[in-house]
PDB file of N, CA and C in Angstrom:
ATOM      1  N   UNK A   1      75.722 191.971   3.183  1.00  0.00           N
ATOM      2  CA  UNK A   1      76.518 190.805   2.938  1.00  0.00           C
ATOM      3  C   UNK A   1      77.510 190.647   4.085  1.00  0.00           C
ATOM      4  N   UNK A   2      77.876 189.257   4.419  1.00  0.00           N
ATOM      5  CA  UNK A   2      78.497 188.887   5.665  1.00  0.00           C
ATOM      6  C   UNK A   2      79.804 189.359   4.989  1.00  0.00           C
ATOM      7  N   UNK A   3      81.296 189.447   6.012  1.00  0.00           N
ATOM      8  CA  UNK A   3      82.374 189.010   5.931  1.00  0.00           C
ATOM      9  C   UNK A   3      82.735 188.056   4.889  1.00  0.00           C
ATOM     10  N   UNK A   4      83.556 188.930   4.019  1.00  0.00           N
ATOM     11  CA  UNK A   4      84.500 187.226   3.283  1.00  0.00           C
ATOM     12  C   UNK A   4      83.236 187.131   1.512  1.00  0.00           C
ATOM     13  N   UNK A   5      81.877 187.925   1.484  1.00  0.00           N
ATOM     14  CA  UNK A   5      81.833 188.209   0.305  1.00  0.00           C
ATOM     15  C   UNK A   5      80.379 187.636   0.153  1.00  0.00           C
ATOM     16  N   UNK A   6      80.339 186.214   0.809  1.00  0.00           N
ATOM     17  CA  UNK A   6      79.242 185.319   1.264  1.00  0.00           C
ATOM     18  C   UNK A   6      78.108 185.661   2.197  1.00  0.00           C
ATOM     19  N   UNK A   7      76.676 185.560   1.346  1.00  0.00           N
ATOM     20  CA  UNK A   7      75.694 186.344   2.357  1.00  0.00           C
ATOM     21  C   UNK A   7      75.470 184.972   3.314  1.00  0.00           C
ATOM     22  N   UNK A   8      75.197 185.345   4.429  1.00  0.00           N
ATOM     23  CA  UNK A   8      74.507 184.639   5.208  1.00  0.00           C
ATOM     24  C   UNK A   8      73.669 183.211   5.213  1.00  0.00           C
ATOM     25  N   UNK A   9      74.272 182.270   5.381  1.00  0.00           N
ATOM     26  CA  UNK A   9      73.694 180.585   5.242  1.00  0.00           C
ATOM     27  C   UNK A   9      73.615 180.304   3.764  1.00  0.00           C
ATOM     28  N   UNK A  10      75.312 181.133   2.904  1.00  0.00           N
ATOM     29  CA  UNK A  10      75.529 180.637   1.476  1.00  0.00           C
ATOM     30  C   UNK A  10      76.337 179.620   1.410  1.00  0.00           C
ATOM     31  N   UNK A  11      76.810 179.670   0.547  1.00  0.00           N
ATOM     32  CA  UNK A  11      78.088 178.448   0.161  1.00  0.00           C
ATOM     33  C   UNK A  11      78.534 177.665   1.374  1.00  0.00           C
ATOM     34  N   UNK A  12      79.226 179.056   1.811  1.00  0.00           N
ATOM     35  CA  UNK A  12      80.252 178.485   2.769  1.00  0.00           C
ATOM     36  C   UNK A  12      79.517 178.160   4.376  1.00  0.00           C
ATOM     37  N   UNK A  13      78.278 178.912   4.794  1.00  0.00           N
ATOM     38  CA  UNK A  13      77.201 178.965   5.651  1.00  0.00           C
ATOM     39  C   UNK A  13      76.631 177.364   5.988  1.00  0.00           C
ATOM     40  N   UNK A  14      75.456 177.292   6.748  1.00  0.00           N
ATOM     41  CA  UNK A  14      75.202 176.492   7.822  1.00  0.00           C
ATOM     42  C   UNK A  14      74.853 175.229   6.149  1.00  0.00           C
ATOM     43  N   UNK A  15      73.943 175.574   5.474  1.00  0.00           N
ATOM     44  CA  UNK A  15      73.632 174.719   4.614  1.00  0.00           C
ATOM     45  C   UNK A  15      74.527 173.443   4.128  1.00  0.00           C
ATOM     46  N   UNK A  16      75.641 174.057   3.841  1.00  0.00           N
ATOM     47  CA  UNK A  16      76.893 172.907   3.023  1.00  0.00           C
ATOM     48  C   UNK A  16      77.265 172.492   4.602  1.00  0.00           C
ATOM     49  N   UNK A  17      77.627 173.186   5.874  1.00  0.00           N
ATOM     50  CA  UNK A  17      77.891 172.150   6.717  1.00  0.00           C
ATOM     51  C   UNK A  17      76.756 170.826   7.282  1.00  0.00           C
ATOM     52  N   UNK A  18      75.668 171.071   6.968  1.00  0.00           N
ATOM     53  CA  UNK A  18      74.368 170.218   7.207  1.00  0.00           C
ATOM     54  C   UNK A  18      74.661 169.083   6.599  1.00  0.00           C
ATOM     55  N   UNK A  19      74.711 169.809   5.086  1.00  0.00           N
ATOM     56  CA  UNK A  19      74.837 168.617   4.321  1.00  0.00           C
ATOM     57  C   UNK A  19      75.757 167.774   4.620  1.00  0.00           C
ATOM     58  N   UNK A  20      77.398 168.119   5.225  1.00  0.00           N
ATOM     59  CA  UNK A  20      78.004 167.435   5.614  1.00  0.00           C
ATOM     60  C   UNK A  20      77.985 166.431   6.431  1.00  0.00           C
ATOM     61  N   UNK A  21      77.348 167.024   7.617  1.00  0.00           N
ATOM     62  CA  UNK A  21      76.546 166.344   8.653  1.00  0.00           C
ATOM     63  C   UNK A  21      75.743 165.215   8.451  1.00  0.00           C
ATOM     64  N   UNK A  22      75.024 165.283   7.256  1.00  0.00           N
ATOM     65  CA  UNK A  22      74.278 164.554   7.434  1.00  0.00           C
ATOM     66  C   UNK A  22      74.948 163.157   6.243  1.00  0.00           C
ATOM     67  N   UNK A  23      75.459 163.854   4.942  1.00  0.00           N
ATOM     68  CA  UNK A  23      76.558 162.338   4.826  1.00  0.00           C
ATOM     69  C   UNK A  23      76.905 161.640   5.527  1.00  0.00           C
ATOM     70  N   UNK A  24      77.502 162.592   7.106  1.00  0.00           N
ATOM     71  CA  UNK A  24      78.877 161.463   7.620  1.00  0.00           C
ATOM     72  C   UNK A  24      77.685 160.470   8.472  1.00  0.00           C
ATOM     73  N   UNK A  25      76.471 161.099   8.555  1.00  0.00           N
ATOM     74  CA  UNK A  25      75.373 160.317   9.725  1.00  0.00           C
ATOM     75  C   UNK A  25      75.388 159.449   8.455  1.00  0.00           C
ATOM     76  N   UNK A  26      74.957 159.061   7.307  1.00  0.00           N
ATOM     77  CA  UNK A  26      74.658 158.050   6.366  1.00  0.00           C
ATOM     78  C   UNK A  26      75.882 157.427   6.290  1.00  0.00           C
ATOM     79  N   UNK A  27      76.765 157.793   6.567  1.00  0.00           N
ATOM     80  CA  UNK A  27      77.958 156.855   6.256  1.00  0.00           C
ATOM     81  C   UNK A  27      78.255 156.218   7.639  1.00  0.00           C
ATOM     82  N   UNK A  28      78.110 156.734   8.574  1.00  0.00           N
ATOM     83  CA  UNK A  28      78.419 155.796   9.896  1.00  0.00           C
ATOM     84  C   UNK A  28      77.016 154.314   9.900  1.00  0.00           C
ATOM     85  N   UNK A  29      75.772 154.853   9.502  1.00  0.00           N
ATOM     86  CA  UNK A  29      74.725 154.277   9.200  1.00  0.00           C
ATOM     87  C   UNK A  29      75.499 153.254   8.478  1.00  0.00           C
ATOM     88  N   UNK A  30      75.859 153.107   7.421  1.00  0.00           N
ATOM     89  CA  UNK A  30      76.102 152.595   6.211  1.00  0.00           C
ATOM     90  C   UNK A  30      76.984 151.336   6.976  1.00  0.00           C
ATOM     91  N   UNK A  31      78.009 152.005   7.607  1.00  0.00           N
ATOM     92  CA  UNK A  31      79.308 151.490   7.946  1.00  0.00           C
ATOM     93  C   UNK A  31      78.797 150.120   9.063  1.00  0.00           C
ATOM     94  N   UNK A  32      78.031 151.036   9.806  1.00  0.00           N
ATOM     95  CA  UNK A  32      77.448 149.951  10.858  1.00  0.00           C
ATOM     96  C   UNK A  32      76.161 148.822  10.350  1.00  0.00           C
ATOM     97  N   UNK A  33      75.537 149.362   8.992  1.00  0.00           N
ATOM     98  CA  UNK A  33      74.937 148.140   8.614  1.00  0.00           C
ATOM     99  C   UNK A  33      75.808 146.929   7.959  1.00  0.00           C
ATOM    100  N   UNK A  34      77.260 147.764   7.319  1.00  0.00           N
ATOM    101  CA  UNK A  34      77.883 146.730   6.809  1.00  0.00           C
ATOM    102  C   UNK A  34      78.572 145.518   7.561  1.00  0.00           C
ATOM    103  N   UNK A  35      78.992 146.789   9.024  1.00  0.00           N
ATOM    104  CA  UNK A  35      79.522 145.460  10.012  1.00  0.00           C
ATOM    105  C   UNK A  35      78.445 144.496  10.474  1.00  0.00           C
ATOM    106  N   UNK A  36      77.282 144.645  10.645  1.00  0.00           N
ATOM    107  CA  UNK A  36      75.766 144.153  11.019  1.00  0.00           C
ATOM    108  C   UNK A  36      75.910 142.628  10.136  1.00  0.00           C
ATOM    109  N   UNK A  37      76.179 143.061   9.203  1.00  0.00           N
ATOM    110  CA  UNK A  37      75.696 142.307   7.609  1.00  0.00           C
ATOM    111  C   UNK A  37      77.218 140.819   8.312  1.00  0.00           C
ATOM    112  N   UNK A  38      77.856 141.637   8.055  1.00  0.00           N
ATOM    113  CA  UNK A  38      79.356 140.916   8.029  1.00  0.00           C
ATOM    114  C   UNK A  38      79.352 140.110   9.294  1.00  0.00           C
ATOM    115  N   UNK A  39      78.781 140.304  10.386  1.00  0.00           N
ATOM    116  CA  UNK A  39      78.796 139.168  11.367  1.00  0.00           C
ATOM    117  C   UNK A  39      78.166 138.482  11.624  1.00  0.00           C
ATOM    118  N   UNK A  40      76.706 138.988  10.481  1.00  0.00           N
ATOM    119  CA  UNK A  40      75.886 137.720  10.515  1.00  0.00           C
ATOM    120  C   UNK A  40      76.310 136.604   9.527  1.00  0.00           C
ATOM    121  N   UNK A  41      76.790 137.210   8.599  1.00  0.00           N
ATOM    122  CA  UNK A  41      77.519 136.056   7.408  1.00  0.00           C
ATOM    123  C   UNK A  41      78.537 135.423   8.368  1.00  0.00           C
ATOM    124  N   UNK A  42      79.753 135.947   8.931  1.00  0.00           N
ATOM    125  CA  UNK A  42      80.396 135.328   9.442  1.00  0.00           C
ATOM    126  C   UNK A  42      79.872 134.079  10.663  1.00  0.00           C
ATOM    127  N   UNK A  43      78.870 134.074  11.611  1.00  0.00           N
ATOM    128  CA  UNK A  43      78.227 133.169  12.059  1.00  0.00           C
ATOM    129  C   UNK A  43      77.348 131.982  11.238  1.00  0.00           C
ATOM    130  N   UNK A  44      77.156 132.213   9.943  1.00  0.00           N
ATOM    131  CA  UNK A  44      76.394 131.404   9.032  1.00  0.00           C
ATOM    132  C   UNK A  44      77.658 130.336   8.794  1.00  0.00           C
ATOM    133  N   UNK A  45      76.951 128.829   8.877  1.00  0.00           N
ATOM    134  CA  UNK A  45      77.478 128.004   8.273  1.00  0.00           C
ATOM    135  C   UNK A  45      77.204 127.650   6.690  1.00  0.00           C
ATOM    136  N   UNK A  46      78.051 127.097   5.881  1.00  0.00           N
ATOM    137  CA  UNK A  46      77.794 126.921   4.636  1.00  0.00           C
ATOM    138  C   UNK A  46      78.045 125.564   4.466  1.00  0.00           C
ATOM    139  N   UNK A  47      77.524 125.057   4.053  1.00  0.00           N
ATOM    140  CA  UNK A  47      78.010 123.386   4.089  1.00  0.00           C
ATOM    141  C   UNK A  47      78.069 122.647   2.137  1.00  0.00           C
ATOM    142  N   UNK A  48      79.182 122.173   1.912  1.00  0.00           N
ATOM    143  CA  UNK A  48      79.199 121.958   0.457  1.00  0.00           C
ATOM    144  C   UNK A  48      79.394 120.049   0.640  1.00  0.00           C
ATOM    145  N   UNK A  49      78.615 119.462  -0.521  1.00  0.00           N
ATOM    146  CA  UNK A  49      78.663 117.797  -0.243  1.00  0.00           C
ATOM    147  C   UNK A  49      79.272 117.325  -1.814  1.00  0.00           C
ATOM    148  N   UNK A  50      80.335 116.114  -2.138  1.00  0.00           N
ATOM    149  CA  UNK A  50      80.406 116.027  -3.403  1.00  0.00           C
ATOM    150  C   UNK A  50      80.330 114.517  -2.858  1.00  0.00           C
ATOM    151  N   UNK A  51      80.507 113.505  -4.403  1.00  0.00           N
ATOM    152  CA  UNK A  51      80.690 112.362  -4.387  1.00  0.00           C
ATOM    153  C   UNK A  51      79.078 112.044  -4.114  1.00  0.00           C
ATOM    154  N   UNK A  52      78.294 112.446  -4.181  1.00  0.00           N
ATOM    155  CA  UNK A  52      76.787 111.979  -3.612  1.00  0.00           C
ATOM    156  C   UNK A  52      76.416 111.988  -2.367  1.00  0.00           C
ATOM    157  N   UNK A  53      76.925 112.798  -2.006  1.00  0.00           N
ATOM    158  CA  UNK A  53      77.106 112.915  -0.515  1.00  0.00           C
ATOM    159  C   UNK A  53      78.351 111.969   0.952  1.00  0.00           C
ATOM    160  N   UNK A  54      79.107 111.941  -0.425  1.00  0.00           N
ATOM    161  CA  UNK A  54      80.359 110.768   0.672  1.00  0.00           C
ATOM    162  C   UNK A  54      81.293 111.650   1.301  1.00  0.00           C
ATOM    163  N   UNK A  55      81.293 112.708   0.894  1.00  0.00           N
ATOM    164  CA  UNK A  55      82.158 114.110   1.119  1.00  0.00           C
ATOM    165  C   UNK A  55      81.182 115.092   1.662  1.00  0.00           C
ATOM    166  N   UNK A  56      81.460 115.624   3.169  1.00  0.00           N
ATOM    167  CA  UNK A  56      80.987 116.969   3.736  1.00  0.00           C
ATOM    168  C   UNK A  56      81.720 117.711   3.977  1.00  0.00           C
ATOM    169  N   UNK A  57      82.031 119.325   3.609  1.00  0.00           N
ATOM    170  CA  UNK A  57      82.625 120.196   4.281  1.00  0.00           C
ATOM    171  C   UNK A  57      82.004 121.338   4.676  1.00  0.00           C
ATOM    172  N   UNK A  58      81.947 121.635   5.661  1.00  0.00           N
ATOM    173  CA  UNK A  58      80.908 122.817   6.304  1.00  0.00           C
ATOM    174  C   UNK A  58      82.245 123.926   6.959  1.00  0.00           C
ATOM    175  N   UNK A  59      82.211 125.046   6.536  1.00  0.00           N
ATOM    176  CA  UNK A  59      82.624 126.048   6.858  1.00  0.00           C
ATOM    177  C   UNK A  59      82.338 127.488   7.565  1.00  0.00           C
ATOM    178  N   UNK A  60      82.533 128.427   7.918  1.00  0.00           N
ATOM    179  CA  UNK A  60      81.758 129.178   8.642  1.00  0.00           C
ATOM    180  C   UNK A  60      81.944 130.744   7.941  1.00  0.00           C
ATOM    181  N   UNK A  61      81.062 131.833   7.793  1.00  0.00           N
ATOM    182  CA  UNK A  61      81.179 132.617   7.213  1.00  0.00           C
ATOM    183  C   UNK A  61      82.794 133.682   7.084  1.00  0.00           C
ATOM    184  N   UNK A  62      83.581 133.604   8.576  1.00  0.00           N
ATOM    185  CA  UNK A  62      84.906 133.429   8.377  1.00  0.00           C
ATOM    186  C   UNK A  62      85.636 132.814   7.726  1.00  0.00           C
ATOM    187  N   UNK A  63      85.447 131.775   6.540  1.00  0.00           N
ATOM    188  CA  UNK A  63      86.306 131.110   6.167  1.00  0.00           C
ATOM    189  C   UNK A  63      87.137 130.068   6.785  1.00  0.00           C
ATOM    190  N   UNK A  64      86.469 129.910   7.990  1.00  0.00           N
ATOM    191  CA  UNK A  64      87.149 128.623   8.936  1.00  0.00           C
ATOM    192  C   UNK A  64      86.242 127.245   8.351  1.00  0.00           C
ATOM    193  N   UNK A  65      87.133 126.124   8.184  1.00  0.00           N
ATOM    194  CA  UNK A  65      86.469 125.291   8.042  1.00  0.00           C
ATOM    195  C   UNK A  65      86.651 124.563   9.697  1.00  0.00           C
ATOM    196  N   UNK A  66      84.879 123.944   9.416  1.00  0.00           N
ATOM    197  CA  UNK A  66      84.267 123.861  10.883  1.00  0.00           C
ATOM    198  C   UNK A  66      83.834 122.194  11.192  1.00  0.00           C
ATOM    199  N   UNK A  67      84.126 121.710   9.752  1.00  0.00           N
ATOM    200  CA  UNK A  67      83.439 120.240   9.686  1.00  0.00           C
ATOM    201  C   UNK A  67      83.790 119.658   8.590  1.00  0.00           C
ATOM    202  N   UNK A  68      84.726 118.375   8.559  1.00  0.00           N
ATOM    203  CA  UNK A  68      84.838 117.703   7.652  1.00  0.00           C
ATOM    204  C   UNK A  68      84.012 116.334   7.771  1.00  0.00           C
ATOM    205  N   UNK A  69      83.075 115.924   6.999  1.00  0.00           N
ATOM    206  CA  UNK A  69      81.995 114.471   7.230  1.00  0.00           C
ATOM    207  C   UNK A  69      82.542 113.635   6.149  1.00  0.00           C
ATOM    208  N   UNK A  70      83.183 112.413   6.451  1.00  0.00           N
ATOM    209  CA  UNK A  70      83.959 111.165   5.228  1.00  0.00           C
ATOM    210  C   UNK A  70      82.830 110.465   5.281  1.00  0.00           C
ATOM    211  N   UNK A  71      82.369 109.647   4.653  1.00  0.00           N
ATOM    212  CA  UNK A  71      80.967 108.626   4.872  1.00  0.00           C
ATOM    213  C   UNK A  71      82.086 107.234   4.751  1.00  0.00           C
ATOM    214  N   UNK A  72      82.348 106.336   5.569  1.00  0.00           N
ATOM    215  CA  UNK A  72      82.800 105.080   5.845  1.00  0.00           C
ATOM    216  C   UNK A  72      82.972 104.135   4.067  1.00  0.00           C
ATOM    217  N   UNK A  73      81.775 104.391   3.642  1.00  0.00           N
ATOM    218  CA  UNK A  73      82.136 103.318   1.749  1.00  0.00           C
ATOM    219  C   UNK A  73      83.557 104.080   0.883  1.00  0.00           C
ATOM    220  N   UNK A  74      83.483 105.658   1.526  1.00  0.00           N
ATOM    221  CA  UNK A  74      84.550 106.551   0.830  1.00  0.00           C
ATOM    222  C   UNK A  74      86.207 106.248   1.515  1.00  0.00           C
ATOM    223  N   UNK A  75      86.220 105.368   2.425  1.00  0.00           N
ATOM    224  CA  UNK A  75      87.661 105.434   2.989  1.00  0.00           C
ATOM    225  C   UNK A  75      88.415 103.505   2.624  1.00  0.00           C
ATOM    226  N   UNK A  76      88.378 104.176   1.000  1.00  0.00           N
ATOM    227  CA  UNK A  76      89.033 102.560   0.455  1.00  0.00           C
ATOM    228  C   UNK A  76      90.612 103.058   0.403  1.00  0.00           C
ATOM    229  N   UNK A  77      91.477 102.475   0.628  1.00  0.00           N
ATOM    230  CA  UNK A  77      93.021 102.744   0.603  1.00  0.00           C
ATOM    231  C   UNK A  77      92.754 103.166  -1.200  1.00  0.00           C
ATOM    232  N   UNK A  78      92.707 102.238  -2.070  1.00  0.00           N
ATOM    233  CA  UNK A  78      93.360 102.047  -3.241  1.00  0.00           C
ATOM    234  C   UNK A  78      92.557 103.777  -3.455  1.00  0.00           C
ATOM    235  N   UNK A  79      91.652 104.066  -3.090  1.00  0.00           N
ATOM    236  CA  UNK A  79      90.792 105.259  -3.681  1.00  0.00           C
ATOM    237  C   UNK A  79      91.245 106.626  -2.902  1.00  0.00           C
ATOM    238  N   UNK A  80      92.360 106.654  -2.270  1.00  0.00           N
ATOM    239  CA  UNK A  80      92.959 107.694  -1.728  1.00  0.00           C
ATOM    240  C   UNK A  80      92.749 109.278  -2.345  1.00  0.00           C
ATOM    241  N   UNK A  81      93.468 108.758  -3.369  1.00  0.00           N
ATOM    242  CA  UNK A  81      93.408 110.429  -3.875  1.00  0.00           C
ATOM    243  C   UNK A  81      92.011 111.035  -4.189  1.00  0.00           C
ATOM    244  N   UNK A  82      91.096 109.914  -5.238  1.00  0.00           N
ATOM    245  CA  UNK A  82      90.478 110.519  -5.192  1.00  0.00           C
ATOM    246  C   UNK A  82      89.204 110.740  -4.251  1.00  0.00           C
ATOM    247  N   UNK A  83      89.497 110.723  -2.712  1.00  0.00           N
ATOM    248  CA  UNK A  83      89.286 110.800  -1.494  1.00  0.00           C
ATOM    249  C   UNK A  83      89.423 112.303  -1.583  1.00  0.00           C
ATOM    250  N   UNK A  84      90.457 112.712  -1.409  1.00  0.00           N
ATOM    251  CA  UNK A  84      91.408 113.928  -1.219  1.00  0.00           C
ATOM    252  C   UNK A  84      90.996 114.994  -2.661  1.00  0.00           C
ATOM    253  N   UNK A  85      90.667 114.776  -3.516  1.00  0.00           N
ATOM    254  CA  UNK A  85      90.151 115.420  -4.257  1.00  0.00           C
ATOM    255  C   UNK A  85      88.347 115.934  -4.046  1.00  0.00           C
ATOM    256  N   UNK A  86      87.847 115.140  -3.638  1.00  0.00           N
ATOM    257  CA  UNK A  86      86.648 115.728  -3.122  1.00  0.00           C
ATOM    258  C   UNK A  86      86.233 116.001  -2.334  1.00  0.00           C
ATOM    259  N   UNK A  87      87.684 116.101  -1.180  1.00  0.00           N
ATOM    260  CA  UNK A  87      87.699 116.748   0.044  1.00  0.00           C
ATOM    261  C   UNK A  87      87.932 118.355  -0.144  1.00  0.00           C
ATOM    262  N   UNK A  88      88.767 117.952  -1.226  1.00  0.00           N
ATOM    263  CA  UNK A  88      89.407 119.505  -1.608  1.00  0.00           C
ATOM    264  C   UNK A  88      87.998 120.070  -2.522  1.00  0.00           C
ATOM    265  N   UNK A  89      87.259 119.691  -3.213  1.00  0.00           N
ATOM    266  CA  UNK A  89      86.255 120.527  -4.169  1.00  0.00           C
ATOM    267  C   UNK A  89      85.117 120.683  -3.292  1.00  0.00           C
ATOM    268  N   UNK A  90      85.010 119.614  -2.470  1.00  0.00           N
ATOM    269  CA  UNK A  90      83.645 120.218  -1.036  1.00  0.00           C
ATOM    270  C   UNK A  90      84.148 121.459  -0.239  1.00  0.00           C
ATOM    271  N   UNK A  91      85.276 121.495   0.245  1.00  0.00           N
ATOM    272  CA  UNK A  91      86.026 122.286   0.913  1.00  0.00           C
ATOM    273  C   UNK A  91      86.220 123.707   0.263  1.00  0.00           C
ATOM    274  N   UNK A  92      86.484 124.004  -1.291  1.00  0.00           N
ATOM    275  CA  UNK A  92      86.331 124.958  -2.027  1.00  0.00           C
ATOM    276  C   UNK A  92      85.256 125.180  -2.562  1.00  0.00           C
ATOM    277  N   UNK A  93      83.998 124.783  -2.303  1.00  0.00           N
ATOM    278  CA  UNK A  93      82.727 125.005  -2.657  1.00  0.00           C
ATOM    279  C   UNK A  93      82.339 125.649  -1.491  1.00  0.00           C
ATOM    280  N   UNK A  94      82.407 125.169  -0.596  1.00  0.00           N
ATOM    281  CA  UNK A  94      81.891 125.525   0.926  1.00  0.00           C
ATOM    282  C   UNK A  94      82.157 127.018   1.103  1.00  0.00           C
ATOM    283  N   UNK A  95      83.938 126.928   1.191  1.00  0.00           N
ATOM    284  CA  UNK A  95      84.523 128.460   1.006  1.00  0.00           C
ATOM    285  C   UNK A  95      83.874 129.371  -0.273  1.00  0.00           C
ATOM    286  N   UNK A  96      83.637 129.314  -1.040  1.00  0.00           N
ATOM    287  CA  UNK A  96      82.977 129.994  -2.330  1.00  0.00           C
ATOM    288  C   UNK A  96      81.748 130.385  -1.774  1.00  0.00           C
ATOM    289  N   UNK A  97      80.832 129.308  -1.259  1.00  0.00           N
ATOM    290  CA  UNK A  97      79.573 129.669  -0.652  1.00  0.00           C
ATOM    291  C   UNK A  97      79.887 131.044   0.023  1.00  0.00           C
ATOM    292  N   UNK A  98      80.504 130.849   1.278  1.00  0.00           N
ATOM    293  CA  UNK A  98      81.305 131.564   2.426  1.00  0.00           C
ATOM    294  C   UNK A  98      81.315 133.277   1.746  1.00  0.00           C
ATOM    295  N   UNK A  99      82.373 132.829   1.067  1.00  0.00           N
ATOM    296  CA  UNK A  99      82.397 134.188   0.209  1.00  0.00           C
ATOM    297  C   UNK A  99      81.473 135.241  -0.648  1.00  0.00           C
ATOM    298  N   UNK A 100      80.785 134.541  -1.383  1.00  0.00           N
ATOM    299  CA  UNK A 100      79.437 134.691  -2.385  1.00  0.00           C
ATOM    300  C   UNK A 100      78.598 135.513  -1.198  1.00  0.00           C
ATOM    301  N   UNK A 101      78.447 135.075  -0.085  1.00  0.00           N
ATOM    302  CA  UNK A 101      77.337 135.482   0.892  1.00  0.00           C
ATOM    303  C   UNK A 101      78.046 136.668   1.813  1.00  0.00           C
ATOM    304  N   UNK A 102      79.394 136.546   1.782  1.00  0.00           N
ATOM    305  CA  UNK A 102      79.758 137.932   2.044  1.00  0.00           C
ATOM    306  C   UNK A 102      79.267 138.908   1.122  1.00  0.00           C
ATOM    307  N   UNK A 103      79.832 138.862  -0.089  1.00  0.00           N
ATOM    308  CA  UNK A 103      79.477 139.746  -1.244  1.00  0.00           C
ATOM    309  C   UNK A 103      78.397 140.399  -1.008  1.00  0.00           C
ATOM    310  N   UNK A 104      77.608 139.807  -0.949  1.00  0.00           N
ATOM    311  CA  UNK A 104      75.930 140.097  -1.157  1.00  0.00           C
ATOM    312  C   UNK A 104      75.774 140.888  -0.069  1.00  0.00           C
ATOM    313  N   UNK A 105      76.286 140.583   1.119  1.00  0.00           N
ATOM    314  CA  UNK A 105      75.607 140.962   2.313  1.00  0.00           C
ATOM    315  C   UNK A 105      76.571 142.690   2.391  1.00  0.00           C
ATOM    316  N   UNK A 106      77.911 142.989   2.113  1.00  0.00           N
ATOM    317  CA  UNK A 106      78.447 144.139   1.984  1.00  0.00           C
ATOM    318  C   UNK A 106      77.538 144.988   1.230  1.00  0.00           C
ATOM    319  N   UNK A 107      77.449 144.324  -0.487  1.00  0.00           N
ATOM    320  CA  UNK A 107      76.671 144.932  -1.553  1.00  0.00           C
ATOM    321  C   UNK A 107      75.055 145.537  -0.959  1.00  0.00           C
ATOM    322  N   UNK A 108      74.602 144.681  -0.388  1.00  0.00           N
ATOM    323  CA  UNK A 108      73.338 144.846   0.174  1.00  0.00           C
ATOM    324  C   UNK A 108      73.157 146.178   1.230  1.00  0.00           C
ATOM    325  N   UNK A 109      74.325 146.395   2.067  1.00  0.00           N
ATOM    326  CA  UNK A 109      74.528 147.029   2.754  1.00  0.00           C
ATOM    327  C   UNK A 109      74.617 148.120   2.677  1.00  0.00           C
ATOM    328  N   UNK A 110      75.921 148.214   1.658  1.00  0.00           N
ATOM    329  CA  UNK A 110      76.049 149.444   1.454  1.00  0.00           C
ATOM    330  C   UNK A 110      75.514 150.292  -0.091  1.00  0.00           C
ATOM    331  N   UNK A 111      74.238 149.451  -0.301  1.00  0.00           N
ATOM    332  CA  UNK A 111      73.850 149.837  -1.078  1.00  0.00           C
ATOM    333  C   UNK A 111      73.972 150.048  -2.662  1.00  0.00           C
ATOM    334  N   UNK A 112      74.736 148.859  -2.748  1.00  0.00           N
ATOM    335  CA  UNK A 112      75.807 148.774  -4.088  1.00  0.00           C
ATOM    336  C   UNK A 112      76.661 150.011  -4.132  1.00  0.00           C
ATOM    337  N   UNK A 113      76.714 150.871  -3.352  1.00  0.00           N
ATOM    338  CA  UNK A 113      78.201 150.951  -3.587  1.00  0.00           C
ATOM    339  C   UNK A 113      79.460 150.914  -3.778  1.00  0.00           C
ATOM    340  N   UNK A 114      80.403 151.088  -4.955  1.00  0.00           N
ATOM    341  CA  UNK A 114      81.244 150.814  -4.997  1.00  0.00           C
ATOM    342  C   UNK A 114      82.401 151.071  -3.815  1.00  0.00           C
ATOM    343  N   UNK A 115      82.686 149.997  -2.722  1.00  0.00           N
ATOM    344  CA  UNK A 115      83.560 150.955  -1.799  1.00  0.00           C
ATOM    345  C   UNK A 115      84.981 150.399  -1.927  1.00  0.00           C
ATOM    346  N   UNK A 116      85.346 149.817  -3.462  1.00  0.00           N
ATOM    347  CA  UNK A 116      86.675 149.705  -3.395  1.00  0.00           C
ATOM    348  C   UNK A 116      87.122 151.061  -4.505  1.00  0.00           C
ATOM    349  N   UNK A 117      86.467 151.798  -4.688  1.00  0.00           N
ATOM    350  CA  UNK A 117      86.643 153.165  -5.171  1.00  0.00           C
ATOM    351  C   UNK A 117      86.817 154.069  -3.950  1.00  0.00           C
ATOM    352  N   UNK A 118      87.224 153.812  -2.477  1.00  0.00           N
ATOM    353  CA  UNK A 118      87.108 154.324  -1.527  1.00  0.00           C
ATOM    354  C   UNK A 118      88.391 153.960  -1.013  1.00  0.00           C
ATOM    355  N   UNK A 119      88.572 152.821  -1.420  1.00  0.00           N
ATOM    356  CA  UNK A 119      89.814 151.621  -0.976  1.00  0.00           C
ATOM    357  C   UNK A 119      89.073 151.091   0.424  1.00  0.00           C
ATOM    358  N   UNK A 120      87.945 150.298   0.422  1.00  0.00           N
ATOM    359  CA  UNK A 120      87.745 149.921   1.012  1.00  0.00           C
ATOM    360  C   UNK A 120      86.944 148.519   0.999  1.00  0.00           C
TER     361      UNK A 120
END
């Protein structure tokens, strides 16, 4: 028996450091498919239309909005607000899209893991 009580490639031996090894290789794996995932969502446009299409808002997987489209019958004075209201629900659809497709693409990634049990 080695030093310290432990025979040779036990507990404390080459085995449990392997294993270590080879987590942190799955987790850098992991890490770099998630950033993979995350900048392809972030280059994806999402585009949300209300009113029948009199309202466009296209956003980008960052959460930048990238495109607002008014269609000309939609810009009556007296109909202002609710102008501005389906600017705002295209605009929060778009972003929702945006988001939804992050989700998926982290989840996907990392394998449904939970990584806000990680704080991350």
């Amino acid at each position: 028996m080695a030093k310290g009580g432990f025979p040779r490639g036990g507990m404390m031996g080459g085995g449990m450091m392997r294993q270590q090894a080879q987590m942190q290789q799955k987790l850098l794996k992991m890490q770099k498919d998630i950033e993979k995932a995350q900048q392809e969502v972030e280059a994806t446009v999402f585009t949300a239309s209300v009113g029948g299409g009199t309202v466009k808002v296209s956003c980008n997987g960052k959460k930048e909005l990238t495109e607002v489209v008014i269609a000309p019958e939609a810009l009556n004075p007296e109909d202002a607000e609710m102008l501005q209201d389906m600017v705002l629900s295209a605009a929060n659809e778009a972003l929702r899209q945006a988001d939804e497709a992050m989700n998926k693409a982290v989840d996907s990634a990392s394998g449904g893991l939970n990584l806000g049990a990680f704080g991350l």
